[in-house]
N, C-alpha and C. Protein backbone atom coordinates (compact mmCIF):
# COMPACT_ATOMS: atom_id res chain seq x y z
N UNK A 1 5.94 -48.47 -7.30
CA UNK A 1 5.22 -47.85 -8.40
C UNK A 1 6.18 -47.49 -9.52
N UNK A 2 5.40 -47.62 -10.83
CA UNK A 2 6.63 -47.19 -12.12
C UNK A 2 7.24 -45.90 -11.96
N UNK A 3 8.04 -45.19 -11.93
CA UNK A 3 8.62 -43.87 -12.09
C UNK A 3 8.83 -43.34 -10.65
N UNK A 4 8.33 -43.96 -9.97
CA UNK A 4 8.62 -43.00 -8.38
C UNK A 4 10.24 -43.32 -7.79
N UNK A 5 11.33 -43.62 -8.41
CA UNK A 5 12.32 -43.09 -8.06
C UNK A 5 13.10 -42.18 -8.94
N UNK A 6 12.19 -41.70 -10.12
CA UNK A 6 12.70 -40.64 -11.12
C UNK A 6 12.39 -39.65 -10.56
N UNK A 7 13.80 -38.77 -10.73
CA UNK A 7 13.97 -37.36 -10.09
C UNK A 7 13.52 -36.78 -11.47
N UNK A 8 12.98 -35.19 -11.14
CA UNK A 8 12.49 -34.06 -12.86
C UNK A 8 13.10 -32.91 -11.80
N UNK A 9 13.76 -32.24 -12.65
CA UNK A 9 14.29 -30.90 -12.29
C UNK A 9 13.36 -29.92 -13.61
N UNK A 10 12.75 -28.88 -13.16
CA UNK A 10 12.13 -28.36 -13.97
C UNK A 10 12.88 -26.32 -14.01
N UNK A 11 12.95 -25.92 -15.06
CA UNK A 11 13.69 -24.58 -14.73
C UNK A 11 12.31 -23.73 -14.83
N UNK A 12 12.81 -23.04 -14.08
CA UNK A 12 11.39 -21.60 -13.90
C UNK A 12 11.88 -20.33 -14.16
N UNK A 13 11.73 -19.56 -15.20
CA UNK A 13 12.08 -18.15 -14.95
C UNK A 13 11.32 -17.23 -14.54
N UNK A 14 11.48 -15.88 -12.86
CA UNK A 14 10.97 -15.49 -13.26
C UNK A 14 11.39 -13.98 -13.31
N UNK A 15 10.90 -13.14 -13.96
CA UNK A 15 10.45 -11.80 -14.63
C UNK A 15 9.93 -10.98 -13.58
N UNK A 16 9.70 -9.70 -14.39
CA UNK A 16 9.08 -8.83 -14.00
C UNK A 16 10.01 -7.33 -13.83
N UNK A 17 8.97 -5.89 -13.69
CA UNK A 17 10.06 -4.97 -13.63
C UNK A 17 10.50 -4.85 -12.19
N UNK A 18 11.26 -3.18 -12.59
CA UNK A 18 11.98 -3.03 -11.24
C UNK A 18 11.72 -3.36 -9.89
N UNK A 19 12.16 -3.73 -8.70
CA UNK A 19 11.23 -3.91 -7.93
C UNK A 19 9.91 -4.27 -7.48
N UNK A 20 9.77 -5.16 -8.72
CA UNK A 20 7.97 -6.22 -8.91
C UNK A 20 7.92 -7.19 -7.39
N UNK A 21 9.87 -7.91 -6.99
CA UNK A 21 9.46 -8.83 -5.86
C UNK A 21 9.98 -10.14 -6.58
N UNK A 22 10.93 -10.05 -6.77
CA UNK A 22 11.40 -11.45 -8.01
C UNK A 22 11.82 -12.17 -6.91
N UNK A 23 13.23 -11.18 -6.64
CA UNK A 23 14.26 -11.53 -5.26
C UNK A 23 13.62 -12.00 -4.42
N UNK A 24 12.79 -11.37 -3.77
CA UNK A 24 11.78 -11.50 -2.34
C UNK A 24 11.05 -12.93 -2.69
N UNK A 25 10.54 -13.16 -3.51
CA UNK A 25 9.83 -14.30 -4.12
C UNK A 25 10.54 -15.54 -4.29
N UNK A 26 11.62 -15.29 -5.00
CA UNK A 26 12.38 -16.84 -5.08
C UNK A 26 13.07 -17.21 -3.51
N UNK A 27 13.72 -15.97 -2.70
CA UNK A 27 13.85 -15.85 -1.55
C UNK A 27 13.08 -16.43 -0.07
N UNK A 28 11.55 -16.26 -0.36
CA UNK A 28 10.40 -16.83 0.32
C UNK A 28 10.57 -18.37 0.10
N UNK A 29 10.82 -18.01 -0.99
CA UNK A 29 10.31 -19.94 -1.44
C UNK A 29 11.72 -21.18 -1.60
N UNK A 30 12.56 -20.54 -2.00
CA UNK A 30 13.89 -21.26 -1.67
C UNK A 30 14.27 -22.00 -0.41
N UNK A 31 14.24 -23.64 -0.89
CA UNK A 31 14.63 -24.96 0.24
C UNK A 31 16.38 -24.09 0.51
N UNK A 32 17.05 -23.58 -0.35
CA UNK A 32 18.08 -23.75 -0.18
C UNK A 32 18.72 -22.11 0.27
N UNK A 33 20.40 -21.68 0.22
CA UNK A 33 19.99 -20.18 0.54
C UNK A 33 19.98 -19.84 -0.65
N UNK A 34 19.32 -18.65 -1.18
CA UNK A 34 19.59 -18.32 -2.78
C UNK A 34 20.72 -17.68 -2.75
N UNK A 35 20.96 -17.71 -3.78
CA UNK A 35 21.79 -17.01 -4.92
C UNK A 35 21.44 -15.49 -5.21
N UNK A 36 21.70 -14.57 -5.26
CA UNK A 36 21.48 -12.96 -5.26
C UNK A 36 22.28 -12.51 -6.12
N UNK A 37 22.61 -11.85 -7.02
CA UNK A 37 23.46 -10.82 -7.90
C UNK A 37 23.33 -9.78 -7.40
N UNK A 38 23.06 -8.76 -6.07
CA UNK A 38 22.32 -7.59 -6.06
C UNK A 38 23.49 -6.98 -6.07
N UNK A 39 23.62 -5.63 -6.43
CA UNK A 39 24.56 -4.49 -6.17
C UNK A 39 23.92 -3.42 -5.99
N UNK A 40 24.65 -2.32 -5.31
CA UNK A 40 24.13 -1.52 -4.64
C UNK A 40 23.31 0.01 -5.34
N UNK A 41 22.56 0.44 -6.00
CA UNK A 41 22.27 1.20 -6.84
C UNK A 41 23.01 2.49 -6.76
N UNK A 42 23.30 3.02 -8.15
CA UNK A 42 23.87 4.10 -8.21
C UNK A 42 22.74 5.13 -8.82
N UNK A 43 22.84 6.25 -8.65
CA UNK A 43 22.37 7.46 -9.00
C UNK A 43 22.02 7.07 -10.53
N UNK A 44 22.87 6.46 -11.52
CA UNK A 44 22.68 6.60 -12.74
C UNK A 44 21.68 5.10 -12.72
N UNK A 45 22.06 3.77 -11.82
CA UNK A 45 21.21 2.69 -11.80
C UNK A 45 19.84 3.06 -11.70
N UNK A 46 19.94 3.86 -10.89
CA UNK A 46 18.09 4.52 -9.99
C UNK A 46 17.39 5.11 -10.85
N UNK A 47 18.22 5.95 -12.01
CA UNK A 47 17.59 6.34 -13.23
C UNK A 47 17.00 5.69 -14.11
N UNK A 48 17.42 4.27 -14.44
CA UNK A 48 17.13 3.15 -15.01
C UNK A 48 15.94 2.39 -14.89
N UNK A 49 15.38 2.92 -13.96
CA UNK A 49 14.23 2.19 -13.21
C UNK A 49 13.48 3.01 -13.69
N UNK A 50 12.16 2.56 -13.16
CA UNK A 50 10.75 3.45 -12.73
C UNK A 50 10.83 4.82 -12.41
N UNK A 51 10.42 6.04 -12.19
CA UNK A 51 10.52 7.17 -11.63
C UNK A 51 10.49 6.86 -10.20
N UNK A 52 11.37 7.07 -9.78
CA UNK A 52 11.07 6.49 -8.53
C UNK A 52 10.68 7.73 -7.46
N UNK A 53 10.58 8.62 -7.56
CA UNK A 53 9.54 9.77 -6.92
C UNK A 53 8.17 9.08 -6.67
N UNK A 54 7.65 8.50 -7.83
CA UNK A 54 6.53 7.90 -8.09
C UNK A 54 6.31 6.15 -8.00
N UNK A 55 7.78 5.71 -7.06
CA UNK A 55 7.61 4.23 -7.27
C UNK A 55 7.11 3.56 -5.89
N UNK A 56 6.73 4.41 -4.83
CA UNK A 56 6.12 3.63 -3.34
C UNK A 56 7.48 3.23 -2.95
N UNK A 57 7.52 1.72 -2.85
CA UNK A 57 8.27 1.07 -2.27
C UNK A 57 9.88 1.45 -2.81
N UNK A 58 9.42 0.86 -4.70
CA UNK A 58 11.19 0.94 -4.78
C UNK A 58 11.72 2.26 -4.70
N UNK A 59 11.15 3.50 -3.91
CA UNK A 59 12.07 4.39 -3.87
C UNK A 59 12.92 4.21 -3.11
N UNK A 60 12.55 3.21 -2.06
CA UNK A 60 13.40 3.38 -0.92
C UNK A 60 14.09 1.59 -1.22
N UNK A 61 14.39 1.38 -2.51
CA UNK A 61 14.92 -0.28 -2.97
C UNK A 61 16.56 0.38 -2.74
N UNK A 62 17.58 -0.05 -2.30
CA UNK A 62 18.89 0.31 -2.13
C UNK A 62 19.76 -0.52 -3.34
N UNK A 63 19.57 -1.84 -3.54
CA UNK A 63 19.94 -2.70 -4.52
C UNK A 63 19.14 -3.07 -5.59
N UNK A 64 19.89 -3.54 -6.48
CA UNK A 64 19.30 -4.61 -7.42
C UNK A 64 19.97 -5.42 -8.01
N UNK A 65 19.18 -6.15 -8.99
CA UNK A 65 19.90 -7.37 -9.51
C UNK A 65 20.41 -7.19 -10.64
N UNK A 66 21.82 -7.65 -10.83
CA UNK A 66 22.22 -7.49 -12.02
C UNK A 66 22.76 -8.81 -12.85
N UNK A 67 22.30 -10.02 -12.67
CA UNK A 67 22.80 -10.71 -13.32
C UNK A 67 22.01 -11.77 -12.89
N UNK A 68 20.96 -12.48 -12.27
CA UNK A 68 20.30 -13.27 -11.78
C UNK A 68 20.23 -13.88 -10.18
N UNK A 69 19.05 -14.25 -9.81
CA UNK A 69 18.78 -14.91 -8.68
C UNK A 69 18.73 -16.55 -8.77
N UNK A 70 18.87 -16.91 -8.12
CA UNK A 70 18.85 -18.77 -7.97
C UNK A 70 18.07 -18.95 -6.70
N UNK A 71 17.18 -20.15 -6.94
CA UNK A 71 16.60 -20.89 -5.73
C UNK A 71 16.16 -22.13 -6.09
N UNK A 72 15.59 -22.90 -5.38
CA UNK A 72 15.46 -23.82 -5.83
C UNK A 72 14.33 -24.74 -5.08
N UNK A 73 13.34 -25.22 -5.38
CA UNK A 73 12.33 -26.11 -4.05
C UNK A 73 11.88 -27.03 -4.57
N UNK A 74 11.28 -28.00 -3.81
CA UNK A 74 11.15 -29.05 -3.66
C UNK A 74 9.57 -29.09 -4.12
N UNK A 75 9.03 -29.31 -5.17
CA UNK A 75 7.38 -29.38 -5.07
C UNK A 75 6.79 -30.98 -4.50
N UNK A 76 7.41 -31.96 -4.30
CA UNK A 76 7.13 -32.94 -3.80
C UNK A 76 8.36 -33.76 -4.43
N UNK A 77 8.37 -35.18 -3.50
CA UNK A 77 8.92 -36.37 -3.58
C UNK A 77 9.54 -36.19 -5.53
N UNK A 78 10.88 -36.34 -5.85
CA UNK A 78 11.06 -36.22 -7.26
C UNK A 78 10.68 -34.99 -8.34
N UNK A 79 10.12 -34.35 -8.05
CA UNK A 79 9.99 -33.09 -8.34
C UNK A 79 10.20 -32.23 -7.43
N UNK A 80 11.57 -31.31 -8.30
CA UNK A 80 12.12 -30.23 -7.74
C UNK A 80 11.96 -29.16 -9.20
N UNK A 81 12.03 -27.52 -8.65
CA UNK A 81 12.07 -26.44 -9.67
C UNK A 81 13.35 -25.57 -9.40
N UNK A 82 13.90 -24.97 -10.36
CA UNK A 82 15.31 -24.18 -10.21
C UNK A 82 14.40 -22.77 -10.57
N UNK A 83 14.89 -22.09 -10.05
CA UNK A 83 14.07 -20.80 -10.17
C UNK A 83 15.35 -19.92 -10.65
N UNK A 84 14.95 -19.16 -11.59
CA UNK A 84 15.86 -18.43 -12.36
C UNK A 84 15.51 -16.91 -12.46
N UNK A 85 15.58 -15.94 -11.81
CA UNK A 85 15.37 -14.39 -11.37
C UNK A 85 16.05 -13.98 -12.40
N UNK A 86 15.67 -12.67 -13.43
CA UNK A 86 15.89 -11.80 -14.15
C UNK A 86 16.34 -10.91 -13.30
N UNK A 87 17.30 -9.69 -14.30
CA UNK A 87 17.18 -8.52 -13.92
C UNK A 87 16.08 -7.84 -14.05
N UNK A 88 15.49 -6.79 -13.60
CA UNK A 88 14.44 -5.86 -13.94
C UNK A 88 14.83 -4.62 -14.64
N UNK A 89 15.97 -4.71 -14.55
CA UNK A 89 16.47 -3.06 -15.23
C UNK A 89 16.20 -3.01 -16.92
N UNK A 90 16.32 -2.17 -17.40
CA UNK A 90 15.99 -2.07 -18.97
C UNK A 90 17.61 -2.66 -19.30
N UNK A 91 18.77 -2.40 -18.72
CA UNK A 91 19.93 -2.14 -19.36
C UNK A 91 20.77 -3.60 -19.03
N UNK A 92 20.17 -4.60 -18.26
CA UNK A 92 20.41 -5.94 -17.90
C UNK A 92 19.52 -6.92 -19.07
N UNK A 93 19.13 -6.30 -19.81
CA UNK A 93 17.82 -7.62 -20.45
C UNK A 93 18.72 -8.15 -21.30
N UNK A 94 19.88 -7.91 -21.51
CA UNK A 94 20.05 -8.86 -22.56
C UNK A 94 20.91 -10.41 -21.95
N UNK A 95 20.41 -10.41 -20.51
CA UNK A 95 20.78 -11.52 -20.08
C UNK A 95 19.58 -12.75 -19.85
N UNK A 96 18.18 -11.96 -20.40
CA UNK A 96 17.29 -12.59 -20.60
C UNK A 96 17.11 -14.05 -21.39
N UNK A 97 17.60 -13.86 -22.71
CA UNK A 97 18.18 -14.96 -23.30
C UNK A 97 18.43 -16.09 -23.11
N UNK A 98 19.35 -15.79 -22.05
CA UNK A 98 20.32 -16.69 -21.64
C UNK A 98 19.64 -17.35 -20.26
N UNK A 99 19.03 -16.79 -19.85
CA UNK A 99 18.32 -17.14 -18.93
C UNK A 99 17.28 -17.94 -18.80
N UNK A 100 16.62 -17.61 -20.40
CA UNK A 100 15.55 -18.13 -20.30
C UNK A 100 15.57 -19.45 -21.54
N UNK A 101 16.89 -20.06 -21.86
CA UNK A 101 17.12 -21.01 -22.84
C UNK A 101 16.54 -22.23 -21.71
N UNK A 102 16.03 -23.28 -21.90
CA UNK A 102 15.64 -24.18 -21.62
C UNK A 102 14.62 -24.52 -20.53
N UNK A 103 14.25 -23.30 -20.26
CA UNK A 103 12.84 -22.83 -19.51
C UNK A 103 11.26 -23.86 -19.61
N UNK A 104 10.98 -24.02 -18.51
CA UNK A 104 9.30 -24.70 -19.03
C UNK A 104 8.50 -23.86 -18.89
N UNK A 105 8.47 -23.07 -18.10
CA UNK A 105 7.63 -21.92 -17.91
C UNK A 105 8.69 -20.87 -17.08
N UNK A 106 7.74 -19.59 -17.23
CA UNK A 106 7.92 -18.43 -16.41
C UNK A 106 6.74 -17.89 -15.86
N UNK A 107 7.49 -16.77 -14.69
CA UNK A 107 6.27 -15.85 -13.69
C UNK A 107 6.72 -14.51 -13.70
N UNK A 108 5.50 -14.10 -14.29
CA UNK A 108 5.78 -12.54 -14.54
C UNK A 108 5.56 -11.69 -13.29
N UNK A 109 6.14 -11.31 -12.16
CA UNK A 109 5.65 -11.06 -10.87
C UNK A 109 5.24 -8.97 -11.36
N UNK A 110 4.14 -8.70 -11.16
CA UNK A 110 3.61 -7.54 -11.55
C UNK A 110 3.13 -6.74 -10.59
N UNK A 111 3.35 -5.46 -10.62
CA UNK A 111 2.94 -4.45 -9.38
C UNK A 111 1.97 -3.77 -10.05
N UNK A 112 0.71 -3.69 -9.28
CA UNK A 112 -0.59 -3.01 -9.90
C UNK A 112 -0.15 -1.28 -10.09
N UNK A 113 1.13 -0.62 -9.31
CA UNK A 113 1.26 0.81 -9.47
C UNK A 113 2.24 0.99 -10.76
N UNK A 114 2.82 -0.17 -11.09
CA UNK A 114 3.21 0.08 -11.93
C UNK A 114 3.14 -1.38 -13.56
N UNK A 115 1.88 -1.04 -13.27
CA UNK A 115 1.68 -3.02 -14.30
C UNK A 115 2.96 -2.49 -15.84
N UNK A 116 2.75 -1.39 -16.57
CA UNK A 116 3.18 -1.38 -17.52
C UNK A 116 5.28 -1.86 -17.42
N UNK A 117 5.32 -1.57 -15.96
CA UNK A 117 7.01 -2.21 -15.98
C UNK A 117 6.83 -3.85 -16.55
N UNK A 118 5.68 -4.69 -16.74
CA UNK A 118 6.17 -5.71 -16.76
C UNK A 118 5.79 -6.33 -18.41
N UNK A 119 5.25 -5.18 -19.37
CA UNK A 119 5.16 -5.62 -20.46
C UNK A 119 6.13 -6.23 -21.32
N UNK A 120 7.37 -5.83 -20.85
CA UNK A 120 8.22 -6.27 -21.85
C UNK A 120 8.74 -7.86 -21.48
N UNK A 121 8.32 -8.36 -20.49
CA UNK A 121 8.23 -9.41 -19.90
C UNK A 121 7.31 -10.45 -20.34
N UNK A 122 6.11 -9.61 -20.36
CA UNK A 122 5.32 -10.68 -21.42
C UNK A 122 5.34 -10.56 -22.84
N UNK A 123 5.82 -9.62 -23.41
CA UNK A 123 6.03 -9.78 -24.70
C UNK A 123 7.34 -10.72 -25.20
N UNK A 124 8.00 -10.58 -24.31
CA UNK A 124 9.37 -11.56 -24.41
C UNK A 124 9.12 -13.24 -24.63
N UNK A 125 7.90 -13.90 -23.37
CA UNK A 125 7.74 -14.95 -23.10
C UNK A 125 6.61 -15.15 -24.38
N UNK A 126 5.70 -14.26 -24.86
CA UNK A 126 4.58 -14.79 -25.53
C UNK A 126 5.52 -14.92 -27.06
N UNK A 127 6.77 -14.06 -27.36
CA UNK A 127 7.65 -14.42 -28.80
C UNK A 127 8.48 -15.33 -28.32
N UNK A 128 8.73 -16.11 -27.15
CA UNK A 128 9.35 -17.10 -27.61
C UNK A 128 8.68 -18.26 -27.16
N UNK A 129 7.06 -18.16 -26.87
CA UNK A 129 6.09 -19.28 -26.92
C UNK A 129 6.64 -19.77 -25.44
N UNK A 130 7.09 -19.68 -24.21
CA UNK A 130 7.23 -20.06 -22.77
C UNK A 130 5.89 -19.46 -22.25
N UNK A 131 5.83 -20.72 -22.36
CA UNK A 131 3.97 -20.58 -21.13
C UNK A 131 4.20 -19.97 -20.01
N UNK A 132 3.57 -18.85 -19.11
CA UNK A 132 3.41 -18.13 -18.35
C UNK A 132 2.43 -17.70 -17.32
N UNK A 133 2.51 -17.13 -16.49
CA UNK A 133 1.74 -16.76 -15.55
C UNK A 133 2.08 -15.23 -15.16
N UNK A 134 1.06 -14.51 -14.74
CA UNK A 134 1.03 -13.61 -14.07
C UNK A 134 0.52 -13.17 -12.65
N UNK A 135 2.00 -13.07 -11.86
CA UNK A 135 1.34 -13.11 -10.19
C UNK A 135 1.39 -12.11 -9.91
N UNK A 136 0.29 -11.32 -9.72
CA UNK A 136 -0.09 -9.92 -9.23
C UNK A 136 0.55 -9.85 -7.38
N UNK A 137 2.00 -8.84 -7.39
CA UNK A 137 2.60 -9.08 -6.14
C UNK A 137 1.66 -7.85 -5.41
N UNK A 138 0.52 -8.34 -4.42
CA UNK A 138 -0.17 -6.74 -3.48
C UNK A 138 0.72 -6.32 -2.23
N UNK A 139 1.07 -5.07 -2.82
CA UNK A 139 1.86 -4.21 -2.18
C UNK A 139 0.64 -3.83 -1.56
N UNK A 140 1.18 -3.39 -0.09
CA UNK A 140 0.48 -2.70 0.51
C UNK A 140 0.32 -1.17 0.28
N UNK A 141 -0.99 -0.46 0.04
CA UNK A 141 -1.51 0.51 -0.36
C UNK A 141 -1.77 0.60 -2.08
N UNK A 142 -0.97 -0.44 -2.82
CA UNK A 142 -1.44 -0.82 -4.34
C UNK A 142 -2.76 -0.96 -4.60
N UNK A 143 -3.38 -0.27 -6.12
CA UNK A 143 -4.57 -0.14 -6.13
C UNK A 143 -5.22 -2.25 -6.12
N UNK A 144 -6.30 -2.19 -5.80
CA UNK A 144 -6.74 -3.60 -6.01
C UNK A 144 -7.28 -4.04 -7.30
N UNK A 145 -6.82 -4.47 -8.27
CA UNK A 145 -7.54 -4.97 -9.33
C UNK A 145 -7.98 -6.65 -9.14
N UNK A 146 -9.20 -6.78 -9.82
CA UNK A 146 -9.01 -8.37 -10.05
C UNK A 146 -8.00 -8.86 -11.21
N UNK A 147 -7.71 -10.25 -11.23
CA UNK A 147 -7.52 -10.97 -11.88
C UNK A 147 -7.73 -10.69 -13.57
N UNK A 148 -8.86 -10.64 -13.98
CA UNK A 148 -9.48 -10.08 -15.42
C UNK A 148 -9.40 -8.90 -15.75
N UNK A 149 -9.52 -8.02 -14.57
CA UNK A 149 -8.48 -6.47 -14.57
C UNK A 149 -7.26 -6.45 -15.42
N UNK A 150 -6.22 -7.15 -14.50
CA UNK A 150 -4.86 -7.08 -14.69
C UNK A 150 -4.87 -8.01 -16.69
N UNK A 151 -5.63 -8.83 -16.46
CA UNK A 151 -5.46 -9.80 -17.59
C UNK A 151 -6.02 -8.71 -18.94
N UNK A 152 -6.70 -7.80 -18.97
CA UNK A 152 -7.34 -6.84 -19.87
C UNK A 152 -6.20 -5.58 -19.82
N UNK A 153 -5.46 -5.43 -18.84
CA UNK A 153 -4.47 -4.55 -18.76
C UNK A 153 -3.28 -4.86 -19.84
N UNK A 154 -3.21 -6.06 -19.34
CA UNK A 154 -2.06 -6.74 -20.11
C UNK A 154 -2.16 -7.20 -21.46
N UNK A 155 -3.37 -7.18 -21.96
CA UNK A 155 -3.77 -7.97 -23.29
C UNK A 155 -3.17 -9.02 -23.37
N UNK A 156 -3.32 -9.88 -22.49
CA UNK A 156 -3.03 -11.09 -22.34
C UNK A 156 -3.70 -12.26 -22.99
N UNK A 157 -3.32 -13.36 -24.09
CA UNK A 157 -3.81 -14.15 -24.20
C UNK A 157 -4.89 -14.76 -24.00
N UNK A 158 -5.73 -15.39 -24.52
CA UNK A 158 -7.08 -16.31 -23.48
C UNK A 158 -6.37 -16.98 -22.86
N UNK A 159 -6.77 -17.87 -21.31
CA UNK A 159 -6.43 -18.55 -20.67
C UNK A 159 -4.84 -18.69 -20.06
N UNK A 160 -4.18 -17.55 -20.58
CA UNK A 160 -2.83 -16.98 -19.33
C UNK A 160 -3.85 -16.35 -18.24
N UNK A 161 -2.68 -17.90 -16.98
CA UNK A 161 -3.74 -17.42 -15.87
C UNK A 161 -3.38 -15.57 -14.99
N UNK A 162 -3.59 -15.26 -14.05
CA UNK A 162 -3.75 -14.57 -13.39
C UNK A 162 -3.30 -14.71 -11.77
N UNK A 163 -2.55 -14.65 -11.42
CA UNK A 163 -2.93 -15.10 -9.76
C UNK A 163 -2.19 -13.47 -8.79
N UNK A 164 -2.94 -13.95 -7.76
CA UNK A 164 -2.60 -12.76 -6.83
C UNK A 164 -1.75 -13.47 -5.87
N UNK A 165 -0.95 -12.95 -5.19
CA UNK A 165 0.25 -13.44 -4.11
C UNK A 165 0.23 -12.15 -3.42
N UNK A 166 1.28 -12.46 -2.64
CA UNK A 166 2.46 -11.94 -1.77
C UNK A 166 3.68 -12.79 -1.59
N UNK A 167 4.32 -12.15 -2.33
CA UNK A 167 5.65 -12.39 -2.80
C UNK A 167 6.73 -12.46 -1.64
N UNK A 168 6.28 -12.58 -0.21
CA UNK A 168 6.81 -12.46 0.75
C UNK A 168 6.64 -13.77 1.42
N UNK A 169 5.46 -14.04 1.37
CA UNK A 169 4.92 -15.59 2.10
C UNK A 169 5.20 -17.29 1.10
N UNK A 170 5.90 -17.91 2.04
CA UNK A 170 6.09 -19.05 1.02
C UNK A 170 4.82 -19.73 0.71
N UNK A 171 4.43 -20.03 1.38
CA UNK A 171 2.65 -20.25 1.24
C UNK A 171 2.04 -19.80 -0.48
N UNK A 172 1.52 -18.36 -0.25
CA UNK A 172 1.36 -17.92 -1.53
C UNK A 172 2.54 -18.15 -3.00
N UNK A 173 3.87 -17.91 -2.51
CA UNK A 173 5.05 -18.23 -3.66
C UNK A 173 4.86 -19.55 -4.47
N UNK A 174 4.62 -20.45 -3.19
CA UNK A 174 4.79 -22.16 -3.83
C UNK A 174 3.14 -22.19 -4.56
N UNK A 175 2.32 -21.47 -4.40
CA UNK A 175 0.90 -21.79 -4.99
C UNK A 175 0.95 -20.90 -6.39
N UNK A 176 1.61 -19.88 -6.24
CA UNK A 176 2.52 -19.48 -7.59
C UNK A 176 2.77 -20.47 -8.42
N UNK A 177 4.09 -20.79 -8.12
CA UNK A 177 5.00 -21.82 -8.96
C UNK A 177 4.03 -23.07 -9.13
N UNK A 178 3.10 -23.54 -8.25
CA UNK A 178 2.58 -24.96 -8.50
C UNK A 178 1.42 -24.41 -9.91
N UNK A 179 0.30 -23.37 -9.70
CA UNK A 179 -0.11 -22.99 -10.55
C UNK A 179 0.76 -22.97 -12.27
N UNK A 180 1.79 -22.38 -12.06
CA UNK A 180 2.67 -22.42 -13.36
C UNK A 180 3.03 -23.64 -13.67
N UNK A 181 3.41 -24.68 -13.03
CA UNK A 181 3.77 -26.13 -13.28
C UNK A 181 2.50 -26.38 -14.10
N UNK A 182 1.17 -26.52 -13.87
CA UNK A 182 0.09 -26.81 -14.53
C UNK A 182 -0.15 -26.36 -15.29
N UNK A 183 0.02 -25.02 -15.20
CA UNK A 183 -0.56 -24.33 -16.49
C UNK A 183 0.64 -24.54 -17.80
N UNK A 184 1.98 -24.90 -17.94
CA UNK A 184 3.06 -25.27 -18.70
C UNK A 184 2.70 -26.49 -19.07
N UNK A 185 2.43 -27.44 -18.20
CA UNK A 185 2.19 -28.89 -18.66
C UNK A 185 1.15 -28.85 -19.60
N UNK A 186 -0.17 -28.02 -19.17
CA UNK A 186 -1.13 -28.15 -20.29
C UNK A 186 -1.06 -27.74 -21.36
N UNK A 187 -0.29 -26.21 -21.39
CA UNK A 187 -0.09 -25.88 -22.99
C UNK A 187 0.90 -26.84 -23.80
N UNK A 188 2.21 -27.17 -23.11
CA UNK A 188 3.12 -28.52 -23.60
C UNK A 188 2.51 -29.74 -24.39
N UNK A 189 1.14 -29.89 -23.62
CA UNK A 189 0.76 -31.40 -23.67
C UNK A 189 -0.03 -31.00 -24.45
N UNK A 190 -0.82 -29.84 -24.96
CA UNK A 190 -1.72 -29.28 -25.94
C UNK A 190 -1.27 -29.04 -27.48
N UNK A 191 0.32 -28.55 -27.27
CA UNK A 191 1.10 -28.51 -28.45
C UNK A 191 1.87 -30.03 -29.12
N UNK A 192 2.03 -30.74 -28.04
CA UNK A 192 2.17 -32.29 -28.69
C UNK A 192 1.20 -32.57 -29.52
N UNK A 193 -0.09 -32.86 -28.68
CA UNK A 193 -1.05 -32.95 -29.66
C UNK A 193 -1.40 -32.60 -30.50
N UNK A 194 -1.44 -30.75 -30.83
CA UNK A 194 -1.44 -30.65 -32.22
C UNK A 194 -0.37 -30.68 -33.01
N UNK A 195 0.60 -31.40 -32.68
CA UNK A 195 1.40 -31.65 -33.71
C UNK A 195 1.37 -33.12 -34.17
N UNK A 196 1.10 -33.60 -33.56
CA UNK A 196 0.57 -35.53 -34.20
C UNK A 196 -0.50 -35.40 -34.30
N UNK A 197 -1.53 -34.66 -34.16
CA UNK A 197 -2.55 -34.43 -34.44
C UNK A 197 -3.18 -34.25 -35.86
């Protein structure tokens, strides 16, 4: 067949705040071992975050990331994705940039207790036009919103999808990332067109 021994490496960034499940996520889903930046939080790091009195899980987060995660999988035969993990901290973003230069899409991984950690995440991706997704990570005991919930929370775009996961199961991760593959191709292939259009 034409093209079936062409390899596509596609880059993925993804986002989200403190303790959203970036790590855990590219971690689940990584063919290979990842890549981690974590260091160990300090008193002044922990400040940086969320209140964490009030954060569930990440009170009891010991690390974080300070410089990016790597993984990498296989979505079938010739298509593979590099997954590219942000920091979550406010005081790491300016490695965002850099991170996110040659990107096809990103995944905003979002915690319903704390959705507003991940605005600056989508405001980042919607100014520099990287098609996106939002995967609602359900923590256990997190309130339940739907889909159109979270999407009205976020003032999200028409048609930025929505998806729910667990950021723990590769199962749900890869239906993540495959969702974002589609949803990038269509806005891509939507913006060709209106430009010869």
């Amino acid at each position: 067949m034409i093209g079936e021994d062409i390899a596509l490496t596609l880059k993925i960034v993804v986002a989200g705040g403190f303790g959203a499940g970036k790590s855990t996520l590219i971690g689940s889903v990584s063919e290979i071992r990842p890549l981690h930046s974590e260091e160990t939080l300090s008193e002044s790091g922990a400040g940086s975050g969320p209140d964490r009195s009030d954060a569930g899980e990440v009170e009891r987060k010991t690390s974080t990331t300070v410089a990016m995660d790597f993984g990498r999988i296989t979505v079938h035969a010739g298509l593979s994705l590099h997954l590219f993990g942000t920091p979550g901290q406010d005081r790491f973003r300016f490695l965002w940039e850099e991170l996110c230069d040659g990107a096809l899409a990103a995944v905003v991984l979002a915690d319903t207790r704390r959705l507003e950690d991940c605005f600056a995440a989508v405001d980042h991706f919607e100014r520099r036009r990287i098609p996106f997704v939002v995967a609602v990570n359900r923590f256990p005991g997190a309130p339940d919103h739907t889909e159109h919930d979270v999407a009205e929370a976020l003032d999200l775009d028409g048609g930025t999808p929505v998806v729910l996961c667990d950021a723990r199961d590769r199962a749900s991760g890869k239906e993540v990332l495959i969702r974002t593959v589609e949803y990038a191709g269509r806005m891509h292939t939507a913006r060709l067109l209106a430009a010869v259009g």
